[in-house]
C-alpha atoms as a PDB file:
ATOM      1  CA  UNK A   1     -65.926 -32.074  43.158  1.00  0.00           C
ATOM      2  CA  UNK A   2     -64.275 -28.783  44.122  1.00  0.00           C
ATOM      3  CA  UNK A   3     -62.871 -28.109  47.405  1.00  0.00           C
ATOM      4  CA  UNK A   4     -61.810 -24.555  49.271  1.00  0.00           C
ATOM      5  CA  UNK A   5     -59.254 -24.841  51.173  1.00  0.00           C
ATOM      6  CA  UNK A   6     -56.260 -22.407  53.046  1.00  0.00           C
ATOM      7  CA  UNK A   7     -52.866 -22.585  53.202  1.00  0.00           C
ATOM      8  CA  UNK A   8     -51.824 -19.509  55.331  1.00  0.00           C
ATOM      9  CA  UNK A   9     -53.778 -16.443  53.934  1.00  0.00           C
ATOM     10  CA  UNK A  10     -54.091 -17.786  50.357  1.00  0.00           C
ATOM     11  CA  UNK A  11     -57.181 -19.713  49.339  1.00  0.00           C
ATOM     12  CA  UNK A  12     -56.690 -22.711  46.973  1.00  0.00           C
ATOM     13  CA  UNK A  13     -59.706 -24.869  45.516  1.00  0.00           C
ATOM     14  CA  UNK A  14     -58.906 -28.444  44.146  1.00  0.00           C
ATOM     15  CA  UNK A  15     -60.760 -29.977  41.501  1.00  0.00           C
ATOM     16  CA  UNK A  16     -61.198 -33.847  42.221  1.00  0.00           C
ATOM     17  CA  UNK A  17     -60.827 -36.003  39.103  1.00  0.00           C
ATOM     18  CA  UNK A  18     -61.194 -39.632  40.166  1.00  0.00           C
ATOM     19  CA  UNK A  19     -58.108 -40.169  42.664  1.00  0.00           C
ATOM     20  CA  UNK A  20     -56.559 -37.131  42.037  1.00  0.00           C
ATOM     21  CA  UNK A  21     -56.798 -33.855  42.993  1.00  0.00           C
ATOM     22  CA  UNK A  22     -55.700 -31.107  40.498  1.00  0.00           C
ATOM     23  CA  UNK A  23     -55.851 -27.547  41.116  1.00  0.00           C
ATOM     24  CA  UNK A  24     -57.464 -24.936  39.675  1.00  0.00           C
ATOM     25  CA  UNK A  25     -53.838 -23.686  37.996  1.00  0.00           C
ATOM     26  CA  UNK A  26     -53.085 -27.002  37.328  1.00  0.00           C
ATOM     27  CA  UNK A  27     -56.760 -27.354  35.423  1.00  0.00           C
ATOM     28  CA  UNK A  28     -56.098 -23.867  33.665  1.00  0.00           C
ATOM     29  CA  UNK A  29     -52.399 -25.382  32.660  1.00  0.00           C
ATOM     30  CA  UNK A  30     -54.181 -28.421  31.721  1.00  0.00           C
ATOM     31  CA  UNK A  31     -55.895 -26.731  29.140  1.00  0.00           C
ATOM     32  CA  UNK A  32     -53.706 -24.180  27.984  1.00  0.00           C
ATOM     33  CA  UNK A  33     -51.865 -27.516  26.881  1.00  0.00           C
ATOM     34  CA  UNK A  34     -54.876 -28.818  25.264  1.00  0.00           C
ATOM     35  CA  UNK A  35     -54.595 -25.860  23.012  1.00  0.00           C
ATOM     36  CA  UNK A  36     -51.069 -25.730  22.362  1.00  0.00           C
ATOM     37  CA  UNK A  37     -51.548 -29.291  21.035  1.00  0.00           C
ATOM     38  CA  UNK A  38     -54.945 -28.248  19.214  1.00  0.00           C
ATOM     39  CA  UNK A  39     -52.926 -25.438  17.677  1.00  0.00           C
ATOM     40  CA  UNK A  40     -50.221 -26.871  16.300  1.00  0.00           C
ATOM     41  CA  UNK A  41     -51.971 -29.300  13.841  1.00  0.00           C
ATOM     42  CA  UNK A  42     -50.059 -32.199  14.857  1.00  0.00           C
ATOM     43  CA  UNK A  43     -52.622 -34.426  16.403  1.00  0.00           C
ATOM     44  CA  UNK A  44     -54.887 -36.685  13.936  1.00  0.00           C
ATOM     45  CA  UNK A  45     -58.310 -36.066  13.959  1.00  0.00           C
ATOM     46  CA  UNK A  46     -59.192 -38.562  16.209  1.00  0.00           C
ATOM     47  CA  UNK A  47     -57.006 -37.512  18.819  1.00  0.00           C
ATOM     48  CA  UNK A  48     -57.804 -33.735  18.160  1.00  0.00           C
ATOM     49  CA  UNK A  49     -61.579 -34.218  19.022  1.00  0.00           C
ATOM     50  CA  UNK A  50     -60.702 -36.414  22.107  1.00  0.00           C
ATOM     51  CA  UNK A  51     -58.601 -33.560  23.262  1.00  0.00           C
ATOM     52  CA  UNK A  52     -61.216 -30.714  22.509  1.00  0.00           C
ATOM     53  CA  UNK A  53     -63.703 -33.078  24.624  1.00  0.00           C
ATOM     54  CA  UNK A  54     -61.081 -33.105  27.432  1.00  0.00           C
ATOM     55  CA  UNK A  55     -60.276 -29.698  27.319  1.00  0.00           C
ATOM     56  CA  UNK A  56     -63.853 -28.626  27.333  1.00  0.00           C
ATOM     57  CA  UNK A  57     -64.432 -30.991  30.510  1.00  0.00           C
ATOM     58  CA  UNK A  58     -61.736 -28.891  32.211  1.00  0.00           C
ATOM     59  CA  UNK A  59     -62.741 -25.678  31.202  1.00  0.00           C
ATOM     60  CA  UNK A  60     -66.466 -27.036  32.905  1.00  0.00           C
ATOM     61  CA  UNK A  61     -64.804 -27.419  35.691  1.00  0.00           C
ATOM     62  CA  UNK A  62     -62.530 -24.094  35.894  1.00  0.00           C
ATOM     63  CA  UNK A  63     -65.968 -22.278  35.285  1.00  0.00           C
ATOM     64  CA  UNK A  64     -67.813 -24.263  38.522  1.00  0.00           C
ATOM     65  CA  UNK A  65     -64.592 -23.879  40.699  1.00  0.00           C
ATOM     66  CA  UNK A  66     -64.731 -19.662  39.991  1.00  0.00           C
ATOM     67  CA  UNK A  67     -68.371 -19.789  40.534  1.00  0.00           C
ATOM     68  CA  UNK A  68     -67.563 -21.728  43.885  1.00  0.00           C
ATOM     69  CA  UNK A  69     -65.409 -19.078  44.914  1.00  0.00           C
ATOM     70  CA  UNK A  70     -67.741 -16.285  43.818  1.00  0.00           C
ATOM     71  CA  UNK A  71     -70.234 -17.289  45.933  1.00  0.00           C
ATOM     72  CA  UNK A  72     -67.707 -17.889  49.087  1.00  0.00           C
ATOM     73  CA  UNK A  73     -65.968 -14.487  48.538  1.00  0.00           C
ATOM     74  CA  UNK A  74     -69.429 -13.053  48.743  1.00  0.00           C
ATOM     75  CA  UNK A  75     -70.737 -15.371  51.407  1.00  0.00           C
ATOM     76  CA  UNK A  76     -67.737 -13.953  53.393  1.00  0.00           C
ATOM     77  CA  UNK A  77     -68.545 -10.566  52.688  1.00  0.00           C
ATOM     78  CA  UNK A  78     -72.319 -10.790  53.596  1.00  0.00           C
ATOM     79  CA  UNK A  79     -71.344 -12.485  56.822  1.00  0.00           C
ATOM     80  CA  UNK A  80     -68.710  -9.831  57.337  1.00  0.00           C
ATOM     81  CA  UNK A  81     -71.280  -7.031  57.111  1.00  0.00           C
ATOM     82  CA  UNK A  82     -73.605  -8.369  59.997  1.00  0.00           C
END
């Protein structure tokens, strides 16, 4: 589930993963780890494909949280112009 939310003028969205809610930098971190790991040939191959799978799952959800705010920003915008 994604979330908008606003703390002062900033907008935030939150990406809810079970209990937890991790935000969209945290999600982009997330996987920027995934591919250090991926990258430095360390992991065995069953690891490495568990960590692709997770990394694609947050890259999913990076995608439907900028699409989220895509369609707010121009929400705002159309309801701006009337």
């Amino acid at each position: 589930m994604h979330t908008l939310f606003r703390r002062g003028k900033k907008c935030y969205y939150r990406i809810t993963k079970g209990n937890y809610d991790m935000s969209y930098e945290e999600s982009v971190k997330k996987v920027e780890d995934i591919i250090g790991q991926l990258g430095s040939g360390e992991l065995p191959l069953d690891k490495a494909v568990e960590a692709f799978k997770q990394g694609m799952n947050e890259l999913e959800s990076c995608r439907k949280a900028l699409e989220n705010a895509k369609m707010t920003v121009k929400d705002a915008g159309e309801t701006d112009n009337e």
